[in-house]
Structures are given as C-alpha cells and as structure tokens.
Protein backbone atom coordinates (compact mmCIF):
# COMPACT_ATOMS: atom_id res chain seq x y z
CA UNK A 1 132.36 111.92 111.39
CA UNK A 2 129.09 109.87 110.63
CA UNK A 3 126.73 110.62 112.95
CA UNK A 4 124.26 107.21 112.81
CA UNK A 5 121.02 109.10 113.88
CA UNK A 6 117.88 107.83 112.44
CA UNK A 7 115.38 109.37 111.20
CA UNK A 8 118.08 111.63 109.61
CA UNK A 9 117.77 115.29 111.05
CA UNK A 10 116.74 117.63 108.87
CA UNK A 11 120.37 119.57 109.56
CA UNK A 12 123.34 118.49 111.20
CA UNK A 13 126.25 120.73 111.70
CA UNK A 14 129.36 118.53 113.36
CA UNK A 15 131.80 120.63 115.69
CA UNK A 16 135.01 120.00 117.38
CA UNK A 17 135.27 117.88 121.08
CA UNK A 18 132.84 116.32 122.80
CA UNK A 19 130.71 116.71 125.65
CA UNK A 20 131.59 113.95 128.48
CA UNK A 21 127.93 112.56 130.34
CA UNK A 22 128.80 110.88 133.57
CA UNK A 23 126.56 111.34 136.60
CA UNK A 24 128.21 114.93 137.48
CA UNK A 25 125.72 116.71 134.49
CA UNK A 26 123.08 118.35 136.06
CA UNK A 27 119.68 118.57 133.90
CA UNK A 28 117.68 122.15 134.38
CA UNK A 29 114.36 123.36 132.53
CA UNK A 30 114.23 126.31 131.39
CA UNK A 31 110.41 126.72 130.95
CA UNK A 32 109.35 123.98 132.86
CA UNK A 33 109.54 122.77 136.35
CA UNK A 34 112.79 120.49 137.59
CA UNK A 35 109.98 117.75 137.93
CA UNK A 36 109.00 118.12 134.30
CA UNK A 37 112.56 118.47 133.58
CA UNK A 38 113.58 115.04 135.15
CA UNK A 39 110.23 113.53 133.45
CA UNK A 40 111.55 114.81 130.35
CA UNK A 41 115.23 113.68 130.30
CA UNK A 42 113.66 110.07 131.38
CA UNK A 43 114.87 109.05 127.92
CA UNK A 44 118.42 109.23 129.51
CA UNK A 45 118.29 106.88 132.50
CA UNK A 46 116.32 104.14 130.25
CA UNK A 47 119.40 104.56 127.84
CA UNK A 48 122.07 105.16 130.20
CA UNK A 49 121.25 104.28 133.59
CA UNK A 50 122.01 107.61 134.36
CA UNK A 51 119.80 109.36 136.85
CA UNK A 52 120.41 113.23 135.80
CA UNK A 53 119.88 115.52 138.75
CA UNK A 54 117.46 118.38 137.64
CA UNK A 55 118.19 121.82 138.89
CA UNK A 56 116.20 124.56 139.21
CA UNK A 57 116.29 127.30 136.03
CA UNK A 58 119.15 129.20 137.81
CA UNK A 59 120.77 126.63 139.56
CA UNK A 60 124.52 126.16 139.28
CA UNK A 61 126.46 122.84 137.53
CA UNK A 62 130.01 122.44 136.00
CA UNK A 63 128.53 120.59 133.05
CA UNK A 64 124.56 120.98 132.12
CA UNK A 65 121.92 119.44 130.09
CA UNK A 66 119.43 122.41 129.33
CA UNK A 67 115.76 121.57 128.16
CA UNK A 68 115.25 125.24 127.10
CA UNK A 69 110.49 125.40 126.18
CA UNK A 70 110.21 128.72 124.23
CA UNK A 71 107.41 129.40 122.72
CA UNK A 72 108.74 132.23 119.99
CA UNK A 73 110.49 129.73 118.73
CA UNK A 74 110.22 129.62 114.78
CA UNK A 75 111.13 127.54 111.45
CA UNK A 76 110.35 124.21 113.20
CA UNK A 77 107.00 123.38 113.67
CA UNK A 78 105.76 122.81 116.79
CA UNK A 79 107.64 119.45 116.84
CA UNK A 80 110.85 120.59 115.88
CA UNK A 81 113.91 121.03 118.17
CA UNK A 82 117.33 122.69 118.22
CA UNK A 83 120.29 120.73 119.45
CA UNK A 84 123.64 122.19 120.23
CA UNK A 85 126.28 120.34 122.20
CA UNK A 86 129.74 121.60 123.42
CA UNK A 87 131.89 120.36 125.74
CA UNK A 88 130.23 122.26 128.93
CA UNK A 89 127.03 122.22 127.76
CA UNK A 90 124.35 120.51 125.83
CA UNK A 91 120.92 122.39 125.33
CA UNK A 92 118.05 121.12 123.49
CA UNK A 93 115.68 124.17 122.61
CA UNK A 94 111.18 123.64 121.73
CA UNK A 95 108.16 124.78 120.86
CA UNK A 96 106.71 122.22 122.71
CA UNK A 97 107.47 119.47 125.17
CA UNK A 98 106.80 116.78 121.95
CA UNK A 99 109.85 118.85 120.38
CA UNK A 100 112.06 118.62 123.94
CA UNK A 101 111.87 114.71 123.57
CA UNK A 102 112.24 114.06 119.92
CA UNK A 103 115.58 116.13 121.09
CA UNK A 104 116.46 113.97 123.61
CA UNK A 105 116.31 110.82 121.48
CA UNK A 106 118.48 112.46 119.24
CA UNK A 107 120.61 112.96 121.91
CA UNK A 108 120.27 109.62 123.09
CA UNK A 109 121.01 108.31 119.68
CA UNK A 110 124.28 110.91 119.70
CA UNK A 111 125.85 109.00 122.90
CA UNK A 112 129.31 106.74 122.03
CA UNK A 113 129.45 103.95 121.48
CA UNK A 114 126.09 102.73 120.01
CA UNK A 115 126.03 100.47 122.38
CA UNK A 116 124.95 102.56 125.00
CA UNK A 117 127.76 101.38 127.06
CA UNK A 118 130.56 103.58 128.63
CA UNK A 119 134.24 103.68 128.73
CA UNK A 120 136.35 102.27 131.54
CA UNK A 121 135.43 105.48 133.53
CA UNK A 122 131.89 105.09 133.77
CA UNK A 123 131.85 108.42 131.01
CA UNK A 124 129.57 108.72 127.71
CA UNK A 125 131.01 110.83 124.82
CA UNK A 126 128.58 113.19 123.07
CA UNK A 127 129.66 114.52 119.84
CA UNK A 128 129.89 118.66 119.69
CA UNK A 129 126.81 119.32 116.76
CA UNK A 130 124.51 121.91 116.06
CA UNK A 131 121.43 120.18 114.63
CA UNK A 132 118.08 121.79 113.70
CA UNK A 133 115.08 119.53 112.95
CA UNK A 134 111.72 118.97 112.70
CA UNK A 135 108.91 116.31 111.11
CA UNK A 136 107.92 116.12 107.28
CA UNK A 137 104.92 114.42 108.27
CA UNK A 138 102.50 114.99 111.13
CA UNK A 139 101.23 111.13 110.91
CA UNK A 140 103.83 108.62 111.33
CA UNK A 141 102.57 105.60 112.14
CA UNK A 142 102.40 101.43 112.86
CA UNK A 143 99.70 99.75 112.45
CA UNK A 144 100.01 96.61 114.45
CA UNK A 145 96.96 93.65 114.27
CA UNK A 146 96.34 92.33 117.69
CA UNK A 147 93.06 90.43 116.52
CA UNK A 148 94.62 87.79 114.48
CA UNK A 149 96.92 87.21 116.84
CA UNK A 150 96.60 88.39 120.60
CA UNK A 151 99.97 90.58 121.72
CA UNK A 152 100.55 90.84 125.34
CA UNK A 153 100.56 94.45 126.69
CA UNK A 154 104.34 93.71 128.10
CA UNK A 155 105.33 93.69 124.46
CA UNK A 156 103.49 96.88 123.55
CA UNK A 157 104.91 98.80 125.77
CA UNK A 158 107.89 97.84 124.47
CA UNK A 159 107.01 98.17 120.89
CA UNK A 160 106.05 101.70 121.96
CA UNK A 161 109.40 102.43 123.20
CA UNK A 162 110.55 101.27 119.69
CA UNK A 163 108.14 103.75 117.93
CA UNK A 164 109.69 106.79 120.05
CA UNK A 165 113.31 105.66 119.38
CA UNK A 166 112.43 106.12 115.83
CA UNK A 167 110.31 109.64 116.58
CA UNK A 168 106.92 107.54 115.26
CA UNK A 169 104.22 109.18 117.04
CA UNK A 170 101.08 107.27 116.02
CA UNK A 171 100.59 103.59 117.33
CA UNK A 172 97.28 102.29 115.37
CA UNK A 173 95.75 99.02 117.24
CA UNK A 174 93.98 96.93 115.22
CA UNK A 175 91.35 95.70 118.06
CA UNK A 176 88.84 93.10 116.09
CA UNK A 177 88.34 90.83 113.27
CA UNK A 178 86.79 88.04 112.73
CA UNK A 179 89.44 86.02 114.68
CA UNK A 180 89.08 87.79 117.53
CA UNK A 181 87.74 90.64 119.98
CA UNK A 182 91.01 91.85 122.01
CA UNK A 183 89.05 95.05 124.36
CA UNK A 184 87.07 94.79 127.29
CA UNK A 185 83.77 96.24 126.26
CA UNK A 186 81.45 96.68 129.77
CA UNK A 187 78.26 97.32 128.05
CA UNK A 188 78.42 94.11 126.12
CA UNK A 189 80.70 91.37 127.87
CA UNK A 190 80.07 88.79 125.40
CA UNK A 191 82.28 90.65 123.51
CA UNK A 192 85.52 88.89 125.77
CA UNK A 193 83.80 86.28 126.84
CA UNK A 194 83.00 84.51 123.28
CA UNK A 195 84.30 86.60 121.04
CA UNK A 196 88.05 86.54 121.88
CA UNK A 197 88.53 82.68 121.96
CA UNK A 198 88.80 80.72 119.22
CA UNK A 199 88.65 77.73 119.10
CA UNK A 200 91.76 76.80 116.75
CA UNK A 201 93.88 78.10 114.24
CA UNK A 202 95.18 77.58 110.54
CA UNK A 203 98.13 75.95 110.45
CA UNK A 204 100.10 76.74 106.95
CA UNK A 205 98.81 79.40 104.25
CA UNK A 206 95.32 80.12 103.64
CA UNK A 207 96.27 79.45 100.18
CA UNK A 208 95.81 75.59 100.73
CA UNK A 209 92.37 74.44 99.48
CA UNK A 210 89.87 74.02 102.08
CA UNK A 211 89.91 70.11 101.86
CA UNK A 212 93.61 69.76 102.59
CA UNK A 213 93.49 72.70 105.72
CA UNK A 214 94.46 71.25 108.63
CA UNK A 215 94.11 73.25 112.05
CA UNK A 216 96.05 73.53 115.10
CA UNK A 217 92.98 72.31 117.37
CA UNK A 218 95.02 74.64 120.23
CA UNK A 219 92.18 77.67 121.59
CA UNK A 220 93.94 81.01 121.09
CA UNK A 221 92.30 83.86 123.45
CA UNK A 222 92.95 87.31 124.69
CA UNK A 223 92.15 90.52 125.51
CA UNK A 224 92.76 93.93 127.36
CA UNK A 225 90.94 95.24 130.09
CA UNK A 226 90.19 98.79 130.02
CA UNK A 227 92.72 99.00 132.94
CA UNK A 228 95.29 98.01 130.24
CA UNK A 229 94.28 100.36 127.99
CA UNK A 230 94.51 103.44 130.17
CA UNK A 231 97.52 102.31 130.95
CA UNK A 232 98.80 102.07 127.86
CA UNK A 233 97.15 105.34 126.32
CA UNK A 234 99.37 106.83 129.33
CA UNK A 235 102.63 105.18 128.72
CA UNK A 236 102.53 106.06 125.21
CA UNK A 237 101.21 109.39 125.52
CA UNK A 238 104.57 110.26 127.75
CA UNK A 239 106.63 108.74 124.64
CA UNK A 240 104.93 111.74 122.65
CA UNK A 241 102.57 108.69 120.87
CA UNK A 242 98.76 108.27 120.07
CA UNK A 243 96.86 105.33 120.11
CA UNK A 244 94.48 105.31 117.76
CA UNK A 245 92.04 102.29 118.32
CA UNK A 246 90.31 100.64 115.23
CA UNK A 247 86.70 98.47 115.45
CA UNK A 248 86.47 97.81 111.92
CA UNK A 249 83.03 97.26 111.05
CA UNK A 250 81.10 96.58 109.42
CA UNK A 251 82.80 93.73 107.25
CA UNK A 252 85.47 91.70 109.74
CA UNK A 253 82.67 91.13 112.30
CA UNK A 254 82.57 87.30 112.70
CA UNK A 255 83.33 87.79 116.10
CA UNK A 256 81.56 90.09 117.43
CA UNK A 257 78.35 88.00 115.47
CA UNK A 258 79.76 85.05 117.10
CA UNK A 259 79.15 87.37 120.49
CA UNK A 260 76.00 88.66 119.46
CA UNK A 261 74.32 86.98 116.95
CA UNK A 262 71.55 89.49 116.43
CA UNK A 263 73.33 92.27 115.12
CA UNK A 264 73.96 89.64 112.24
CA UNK A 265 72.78 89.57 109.34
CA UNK A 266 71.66 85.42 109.43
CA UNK A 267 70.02 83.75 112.25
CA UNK A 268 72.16 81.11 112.68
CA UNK A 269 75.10 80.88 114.73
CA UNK A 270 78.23 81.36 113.92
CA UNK A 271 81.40 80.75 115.44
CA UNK A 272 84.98 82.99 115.94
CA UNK A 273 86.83 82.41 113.08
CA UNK A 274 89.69 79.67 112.94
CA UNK A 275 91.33 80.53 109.30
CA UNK A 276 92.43 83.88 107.53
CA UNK A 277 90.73 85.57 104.28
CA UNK A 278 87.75 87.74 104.11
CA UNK A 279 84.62 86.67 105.24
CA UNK A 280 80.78 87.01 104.34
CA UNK A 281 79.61 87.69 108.04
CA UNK A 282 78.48 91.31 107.74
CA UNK A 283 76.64 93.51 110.30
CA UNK A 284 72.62 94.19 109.98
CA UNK A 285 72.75 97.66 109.30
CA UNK A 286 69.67 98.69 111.13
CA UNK A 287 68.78 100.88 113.96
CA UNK A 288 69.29 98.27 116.29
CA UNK A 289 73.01 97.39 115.30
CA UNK A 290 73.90 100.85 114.56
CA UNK A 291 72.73 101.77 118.61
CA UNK A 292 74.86 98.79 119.49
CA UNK A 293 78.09 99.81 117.58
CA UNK A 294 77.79 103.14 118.74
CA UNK A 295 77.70 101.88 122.40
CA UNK A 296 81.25 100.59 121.57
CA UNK A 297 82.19 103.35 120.41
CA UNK A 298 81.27 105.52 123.75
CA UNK A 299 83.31 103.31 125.76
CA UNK A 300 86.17 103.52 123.47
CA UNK A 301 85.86 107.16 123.40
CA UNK A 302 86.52 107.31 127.22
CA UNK A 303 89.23 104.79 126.90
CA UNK A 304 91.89 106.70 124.08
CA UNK A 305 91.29 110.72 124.16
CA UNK A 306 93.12 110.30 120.86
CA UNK A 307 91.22 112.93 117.74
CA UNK A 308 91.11 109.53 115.21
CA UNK A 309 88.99 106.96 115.98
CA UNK A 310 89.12 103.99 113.40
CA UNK A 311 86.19 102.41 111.72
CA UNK A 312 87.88 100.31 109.36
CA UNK A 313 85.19 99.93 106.19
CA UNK A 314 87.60 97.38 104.47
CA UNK A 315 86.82 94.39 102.33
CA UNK A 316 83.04 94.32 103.67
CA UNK A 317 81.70 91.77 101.11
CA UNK A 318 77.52 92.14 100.70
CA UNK A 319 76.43 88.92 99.58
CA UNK A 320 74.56 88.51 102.84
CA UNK A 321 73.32 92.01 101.96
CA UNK A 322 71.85 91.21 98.33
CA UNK A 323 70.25 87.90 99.85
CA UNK A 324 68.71 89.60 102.56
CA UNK A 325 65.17 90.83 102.11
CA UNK A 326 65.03 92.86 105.18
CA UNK A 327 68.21 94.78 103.90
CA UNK A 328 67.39 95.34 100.38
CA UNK A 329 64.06 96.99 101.40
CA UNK A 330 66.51 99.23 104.29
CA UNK A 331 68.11 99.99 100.86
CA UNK A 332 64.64 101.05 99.16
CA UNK A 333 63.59 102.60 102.29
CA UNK A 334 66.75 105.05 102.99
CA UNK A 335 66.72 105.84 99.00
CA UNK A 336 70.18 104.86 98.72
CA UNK A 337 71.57 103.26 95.03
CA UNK A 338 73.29 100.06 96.15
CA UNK A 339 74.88 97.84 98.49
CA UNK A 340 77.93 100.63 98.52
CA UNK A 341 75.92 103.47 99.06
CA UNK A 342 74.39 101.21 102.38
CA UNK A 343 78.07 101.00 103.38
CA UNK A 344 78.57 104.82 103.78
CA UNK A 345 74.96 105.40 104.81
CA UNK A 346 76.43 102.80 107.61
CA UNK A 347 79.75 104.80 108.10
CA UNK A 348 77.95 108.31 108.41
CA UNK A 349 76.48 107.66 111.16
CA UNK A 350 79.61 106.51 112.77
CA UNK A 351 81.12 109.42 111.90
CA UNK A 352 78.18 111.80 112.75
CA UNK A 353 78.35 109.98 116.31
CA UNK A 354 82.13 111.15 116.15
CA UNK A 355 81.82 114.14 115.19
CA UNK A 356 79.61 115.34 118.05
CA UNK A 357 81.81 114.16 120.67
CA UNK A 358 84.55 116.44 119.08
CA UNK A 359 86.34 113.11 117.33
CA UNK A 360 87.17 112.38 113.64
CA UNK A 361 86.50 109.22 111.97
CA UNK A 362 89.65 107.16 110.27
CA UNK A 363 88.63 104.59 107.51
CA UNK A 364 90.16 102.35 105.10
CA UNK A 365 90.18 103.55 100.78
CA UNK A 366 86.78 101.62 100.80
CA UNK A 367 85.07 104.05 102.80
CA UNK A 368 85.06 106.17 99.66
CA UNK A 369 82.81 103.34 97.57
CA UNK A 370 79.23 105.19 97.72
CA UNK A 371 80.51 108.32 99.09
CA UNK A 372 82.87 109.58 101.76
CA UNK A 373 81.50 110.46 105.34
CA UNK A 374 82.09 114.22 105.73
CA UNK A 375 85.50 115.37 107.68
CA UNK A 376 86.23 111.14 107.29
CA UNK A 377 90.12 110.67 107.06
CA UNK A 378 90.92 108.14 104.38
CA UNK A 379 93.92 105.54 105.37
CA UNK A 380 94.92 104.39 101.43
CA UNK A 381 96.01 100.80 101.60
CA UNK A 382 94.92 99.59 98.03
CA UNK A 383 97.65 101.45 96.06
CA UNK A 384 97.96 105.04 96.23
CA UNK A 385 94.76 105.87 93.88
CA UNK A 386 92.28 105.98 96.90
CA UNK A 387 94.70 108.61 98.80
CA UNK A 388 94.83 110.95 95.50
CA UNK A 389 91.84 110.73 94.81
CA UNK A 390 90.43 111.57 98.69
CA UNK A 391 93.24 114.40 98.87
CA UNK A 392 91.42 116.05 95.65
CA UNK A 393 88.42 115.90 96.99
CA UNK A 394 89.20 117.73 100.47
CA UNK A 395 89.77 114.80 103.18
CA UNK A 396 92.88 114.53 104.80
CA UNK A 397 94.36 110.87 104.09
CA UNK A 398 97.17 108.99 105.62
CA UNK A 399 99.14 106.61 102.79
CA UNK A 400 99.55 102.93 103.69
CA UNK A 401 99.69 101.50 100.45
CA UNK A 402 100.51 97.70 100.55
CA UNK A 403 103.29 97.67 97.74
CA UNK A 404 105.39 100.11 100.09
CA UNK A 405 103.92 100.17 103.58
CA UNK A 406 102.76 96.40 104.56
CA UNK A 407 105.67 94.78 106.50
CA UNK A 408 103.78 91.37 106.94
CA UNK A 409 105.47 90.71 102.93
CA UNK A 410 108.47 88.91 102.81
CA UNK A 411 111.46 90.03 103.19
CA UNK A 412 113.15 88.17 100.63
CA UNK A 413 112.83 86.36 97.48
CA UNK A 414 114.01 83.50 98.51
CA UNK A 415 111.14 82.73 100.41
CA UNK A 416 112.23 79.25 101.84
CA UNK A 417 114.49 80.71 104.13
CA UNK A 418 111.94 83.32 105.54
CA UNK A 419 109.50 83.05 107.94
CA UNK A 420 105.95 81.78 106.21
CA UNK A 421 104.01 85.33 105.54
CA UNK A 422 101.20 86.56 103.97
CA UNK A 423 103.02 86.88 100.11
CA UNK A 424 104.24 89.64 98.46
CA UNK A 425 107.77 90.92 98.56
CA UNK A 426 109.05 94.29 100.12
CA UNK A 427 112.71 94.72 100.33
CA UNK A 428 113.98 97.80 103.49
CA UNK A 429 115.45 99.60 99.66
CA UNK A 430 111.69 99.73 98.46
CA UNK A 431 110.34 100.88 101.57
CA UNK A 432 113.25 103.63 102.32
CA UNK A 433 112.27 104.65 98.50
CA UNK A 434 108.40 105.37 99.17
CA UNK A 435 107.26 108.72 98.80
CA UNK A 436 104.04 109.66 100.40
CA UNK A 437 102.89 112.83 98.47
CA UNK A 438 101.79 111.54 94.53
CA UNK A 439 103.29 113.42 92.26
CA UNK A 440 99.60 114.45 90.37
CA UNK A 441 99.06 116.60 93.96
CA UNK A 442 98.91 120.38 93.41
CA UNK A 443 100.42 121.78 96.38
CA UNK A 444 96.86 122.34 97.86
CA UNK A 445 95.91 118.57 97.82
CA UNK A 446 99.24 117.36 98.85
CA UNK A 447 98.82 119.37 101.98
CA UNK A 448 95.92 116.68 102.72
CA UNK A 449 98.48 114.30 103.08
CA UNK A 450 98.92 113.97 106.76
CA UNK A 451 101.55 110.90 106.44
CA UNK A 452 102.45 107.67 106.42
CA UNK A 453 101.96 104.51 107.64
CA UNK A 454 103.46 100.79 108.18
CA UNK A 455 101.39 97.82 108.78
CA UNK A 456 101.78 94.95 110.59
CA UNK A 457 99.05 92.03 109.54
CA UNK A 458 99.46 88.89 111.80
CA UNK A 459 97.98 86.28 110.17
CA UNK A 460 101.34 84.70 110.17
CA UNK A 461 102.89 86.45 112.87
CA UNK A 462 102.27 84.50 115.96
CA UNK A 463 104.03 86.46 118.77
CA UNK A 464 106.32 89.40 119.61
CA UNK A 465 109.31 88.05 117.90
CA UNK A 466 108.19 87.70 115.06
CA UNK A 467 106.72 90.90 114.99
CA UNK A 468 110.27 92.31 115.64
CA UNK A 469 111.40 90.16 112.86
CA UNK A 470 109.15 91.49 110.12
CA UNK A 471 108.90 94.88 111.51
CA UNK A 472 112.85 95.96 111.69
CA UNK A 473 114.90 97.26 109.95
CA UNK A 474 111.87 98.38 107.73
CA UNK A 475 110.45 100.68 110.35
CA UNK A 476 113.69 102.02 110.84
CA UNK A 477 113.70 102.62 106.91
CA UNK A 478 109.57 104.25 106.88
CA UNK A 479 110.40 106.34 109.94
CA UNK A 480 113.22 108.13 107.53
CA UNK A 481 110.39 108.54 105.08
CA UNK A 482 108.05 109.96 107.79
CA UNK A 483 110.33 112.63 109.32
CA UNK A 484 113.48 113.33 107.68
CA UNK A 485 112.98 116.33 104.18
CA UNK A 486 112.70 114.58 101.00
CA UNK A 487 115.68 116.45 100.07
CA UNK A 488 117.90 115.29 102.81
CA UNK A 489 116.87 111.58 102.39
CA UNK A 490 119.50 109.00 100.67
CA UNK A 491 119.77 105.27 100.55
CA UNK A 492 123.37 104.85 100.70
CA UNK A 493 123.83 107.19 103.36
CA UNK A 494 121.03 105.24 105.36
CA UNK A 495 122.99 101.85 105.08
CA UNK A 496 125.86 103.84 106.22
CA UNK A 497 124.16 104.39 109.15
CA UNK A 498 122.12 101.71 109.80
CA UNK A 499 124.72 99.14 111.24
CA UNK A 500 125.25 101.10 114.38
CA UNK A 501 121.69 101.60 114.59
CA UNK A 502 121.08 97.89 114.69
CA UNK A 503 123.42 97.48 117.70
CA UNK A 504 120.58 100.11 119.25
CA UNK A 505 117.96 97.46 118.39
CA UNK A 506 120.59 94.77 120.17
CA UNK A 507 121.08 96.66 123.08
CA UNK A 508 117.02 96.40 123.32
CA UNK A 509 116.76 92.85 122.95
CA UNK A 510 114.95 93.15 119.46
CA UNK A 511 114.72 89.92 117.21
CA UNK A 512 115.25 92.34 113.82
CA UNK A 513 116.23 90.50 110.70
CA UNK A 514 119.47 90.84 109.86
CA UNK A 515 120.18 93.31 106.41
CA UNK A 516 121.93 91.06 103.66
C-alpha cells in the first residue's frame, strides 16, 4: 500500500486492517486536559466534520483516539511524534504539543479516500501503521510579499492552514517596500495613511523601457490593523506556526519616505512607488531615523512574540549616500570604511535594539557586506555562497537561494502559456532536488543551518489565486526538503504520491497548477 503522506515520514511501518473513524471514537489526552485534547484533535473536524468527543485520561470508549504528551520521550526531537493505528485504537505519542499536531496531520493525511469524504456509512478508513517521525530542519518556511501586492487576511489564514497541512512552521510576512506599507504603525500613522496607497501600478514586465511603460492608473491600497495581526499571530500560533514580520530597511523605503519625508535622504518629495525594480530612495542613517525605525520596531515587538524579527538589508543601493554630504561626513565621523560598512553600522543598532528586548535579528546575504551584526541570522537568497560563508563564520542562516527556493519563477519553459512572472525558471523536480546543507560544511557549520525557505515575490502576483498557482505543488515539493531525512527523500516516489495529495489541495479549494 502507498501511503500518499507528504512531507514523507521519516519511518513508516504499514500493518494489517484498518481503523474505522465515524463519530463513535472518543478522543482522550493523556497528559493534557480533555479541553486541550479537543483543541488538539481540531485538525479532525476541519478535515472531517467530525466533532471527536474528548474523554477524560481514564475514561472508557469502544474505539479511541489517544493524544499520549510524555516528556521522556526520546529519538525525536521535540517535534517528533509516534503514530500507531490498529483497528481499536489509534494513539499519537509527543514530546510536545507541536509534535501531537504534526501527528494529527499525518493522521489526517492517513484518512481514505483523499478526498476527505466517507463511504456510504458516514465511516473513514485509517490504515493500521506504525510511523515514527520527526523534522530535518527546525526552519521551514514561506516567505510571502504582501507589499507589492496587498493580501487580504481571509486568505492568510488560509494560506496558514496550507503551511500546517504541509508541517511548515514558519510564515515570513514581507510587510513594506517601496510599493507599499501593509501594518498599522500607531506611533507614526502616516505610515497607512500615505504610505499604503499607490497611486497606480505597472502593467506588463518591468523589463519594458521606461518610455513604452504604461500604468494601470487604478490606486492599489491596504493594510492590517494591529487587531489583524494579533489575530493572526494567534491563529497561526495554534497551527504550530511563527510569524516572523520583516521591515526591510534601509534600502526598499520609498514608502515609508513617501510617509515621512525626513527620514530621507533628499528633501524633496517623493511618492509610493507605481513600478517594480530596486530603487535609490534610501533611509538617512542618522540618530534621528535610527530613533524612528526603532519606534517601529517596539510596536512590532508587541505585535508577533516571535524570536526573529526581520530587517531585510537587501539591494540597498547608496548613490544617495555617496552624493550626500551630510552622510559621507556620518561616514568620517563614525570611522567606518565605506558606504557598506554604514549599512551594518545601520543594522547593529537594529540588532543591538533586538537583542535587549530578548529578540534576534533576521537579514538578507547583504547584511554580511561591511560586517555581520553579532547573533544576526543570515537568510541566503543570492545563491548559496552568502549561507556558507555566514555558517563558517558562526551565525545561524536559513537558505533561500533564488535558483531553488523563489516560486515567483516560472513554472515552465514555455512561458506563453504561464502566467506573466518575474523570469527565471524553476521546475517542482528542481525544487524537490534542493539540498539545504552545502556540501563544503564540516559538520560543525552545517549545524548553523537552521533550514529552508520558499519565497513568494508578488510583483506579478496580483491576488490569492495566483499565489496558489505559483506556490503549489512546489511547496508541497520544499516542505519534503524541509522535514522528511535526506536519506528517505526520492523523486519518483514523491510523484507517486503527489496525485492524491493534489485532490487534498482540491478538497481546499486551492488554484495549484496542475503537474505535466
């Protein structure tokens, strides 16, 4: 029997029988509470419909569901899980409640047919297995850009519920760019009020040249309150997720400038961007901007408890920064060498303002031009050379390199019948074939390497569906490479599987692109 589970477990031992789910299966926690029990095996009525009634730890039930927390357990991490199924019984044994529901997705994933639908009876067949598994990675993440392109928090929280199905437990929110401010800031309303309208948008590739552009002359605009965001941070945080929030400063600021002109560089105003590609607006690094970012970052402190907070530090050009007299004589002043060093003079005190509130700074490879901010955590997106080269020197680094991890490529190369995109080309075989850990790591650097990452750039990605569209199957394929061994990973065995995981995806409504 092929058991279409994905991420692969890391062992899966298939019995005889089945165990028969129909609303007569009790659910009892042994180790927590029947409330935390029921919150727990939530999973079930989402997939099922099936409200589980949760009996106390030595309550009676012909047939049982058994969320078994034990502490001594060993050999799988403290996110790894034991599943064993028979026909009276199914019992799903942790470390920790994040190891209970990466269980029960298993087990949701286990249920006949893929569907999620029942027989004639009402009755759900679950295989007889014994599986033990656990995460290769501690970081598995999405990056998804909101900026460019304004999401609307209905479809987060279901692209959440995607990332648990798939036991991804990192959702990275790309907040600002120079298109667009997307989170309620109190200190500094502007922020929303300017800064997340623009006032029209690129229509075609950037790649046109500037005379033949034309624009859309439609105002695009959005943002979440910080009543959104706690709500989020709580309905992912119950999925097992973290939201880690990025400002990326201090390149990718036109907005905010737009807000605020001051903590520009120039003294002339600027508007919120309207077209893709890098820009020149660049913040004023000076005591006054610095006081002003780290405001931000106070209120976004209180808004995601999560340990990362992003900075960003990508593709910051510094032509306003050579031109500027008042910054080349910040440079002289501080002693640093160069426009670079500036940069991570910048960053450290970002993540010095981190640090003491018990947080860790998250940057982009750049970060590491002019020095790396101490305890910084380096996301490699320019190949996998800034990632080795961080995990040699000390920092922990999560791998997002574009040639295996950015899902806004195409999907084909026949790229008339795709969706317009960014460029590129990133088939689900080269993704599923990524391996985060460079072969050059000694064993001590590669244990820098928290994980991995997919993006999701929006430039061209207007809405929800077409995030769906770029983003699946190829998460599906980069959450194998995030949890399942190295060892127990294999292509052909994936595509095997995948087909009934697709009709998972139908079941949710998800606009994946089809595999050819």
């Amino acid at each position: 029997m092929t058991l279409s589970i994905i991420p692969r477990p890391a062992s899966i031992k298939v019995g005889d029988g089945f165990f028969l789910l129909d609303s007569s299966v009790a659910l009892r926690g042994i180790g927590t509470t029947p409330e935390e029990a029921r919150a727990l095996g939530g999973v079930f009525r989402s997939t099922t419909g099936l409200l589980l009634e949760a009996v106390a730890a030595d309550g009676q039930a012909d047939k049982l569901i058994v969320l078994s927390l034990d502490n001594e357990v060993r050999g799988l991490g403290d996110e790894g899980y034991r599943l064993r199924s028979t026909k009276r019984t199914v019992e799903i044994t942790a470390k920790t409640r994040e190891g209970i529901a990466y269980g029960l997705q298993t087990l949701a994933q286990l249920i006949s047919p893929p569907l999620h639908a029942p027989d004639s009876n009402g009755v759900y067949s679950i295989p007889a297995v014994e599986i033990e598994d656990y995460p290769r990675f501690r970081w598995r993440g999405a990056m998804l850009d909101v900026a460019r392109y304004f999401m609307p928090k209905e479809f987060l929280i279901k692209f959440i519920d995607l990332l648990a199905l798939h036991k991804l437990n990192v959702l990275h929110l790309h907040l600002t760019d120079d298109q667009g401010w997307r989170i309620e800031i109190r200190k500094y309303p502007r922020l929303t009020e300017i800064g997340s309208r623009r006032k029209a948008t690129l229509v075609g590739h950037l790649s046109a040249s500037p005379g033949n552009r034309i624009y859309d002359n439609v105002p695009h605009g959005g943002y979440y309150t910080q009543a959104e965001i706690r709500e989020l941070v709580r309905y992912a945080a119950d999925r097992c997720i973290t939201i880690v929030p990025e400002i990326d400063m201090p390149g990718h600021m036109q907005a905010a400038i737009a807000s605020y002109p001051e903590i520009g560089v120039l003294s002339a105003p600027v508007e919120v961007a309207t077209e893709w590609g890098v820009k020149e607006h660049i913040l004023n690094p000076t005591s006054r901007t610095i006081a002003f970012v780290q405001d931000i970052l106070a209120e976004i402190m209180e808004l995601f408890p999560s340990e990362y907070i992003h900075v960003g530090g990508d593709e910051a050009v510094k032509t306003q920064w050579q031109n500027s007299a008042e910054v080349q004589k910040m440079i002289n002043d501080l002693g640093v060498a160069d426009e670079n060093e500036l940069q991570s003079y910048f960053i450290r005190q970002m993540g010095n303002y981190l640090r003491k509130h018990g947080r860790s700074l998250v940057g982009w490879d750049e970060i590491m031009e002019g020095g790396v901010a101490e305890g910084a955590v380096v996301m490699s997106w320019r190949g996998i050379e800034g990632g080795t080269a961080a995990a040699k020197q000390g920092h922990d680094v999560v791998m997002a390199p574009n040639e295996y991890t950015y899902l806004d490529y195409y999907q084909s190369k026949n790229t008339d019948a795709e969706p317009l995109a960014i460029g590129g080309y990133l088939p689900l075989s080269k993704v599923y074939a990524y391996d985060p850990v460079p072969a050059e790591l000694d064993h001590e650097a590669a244990g820098h390497i928290l994980g991995v990452q997919g993006q999701i750039w929006t430039e061209y990605i207007a809405g929800p569906d077409q995030v769906e569209y770029m983003a699946f199957p190829r998460l599906c394929a980069l959450s194998e490479v995030a949890w399942t061994p190295k060892s127990a990973r294999d292509y052909r065995d994936f595509s095997m599987r995948l087909p009934a995981h697709l009709k998972r995806l139908d079941a949710r409504n998800v606009k994946y692109r089809p595999v050819e």
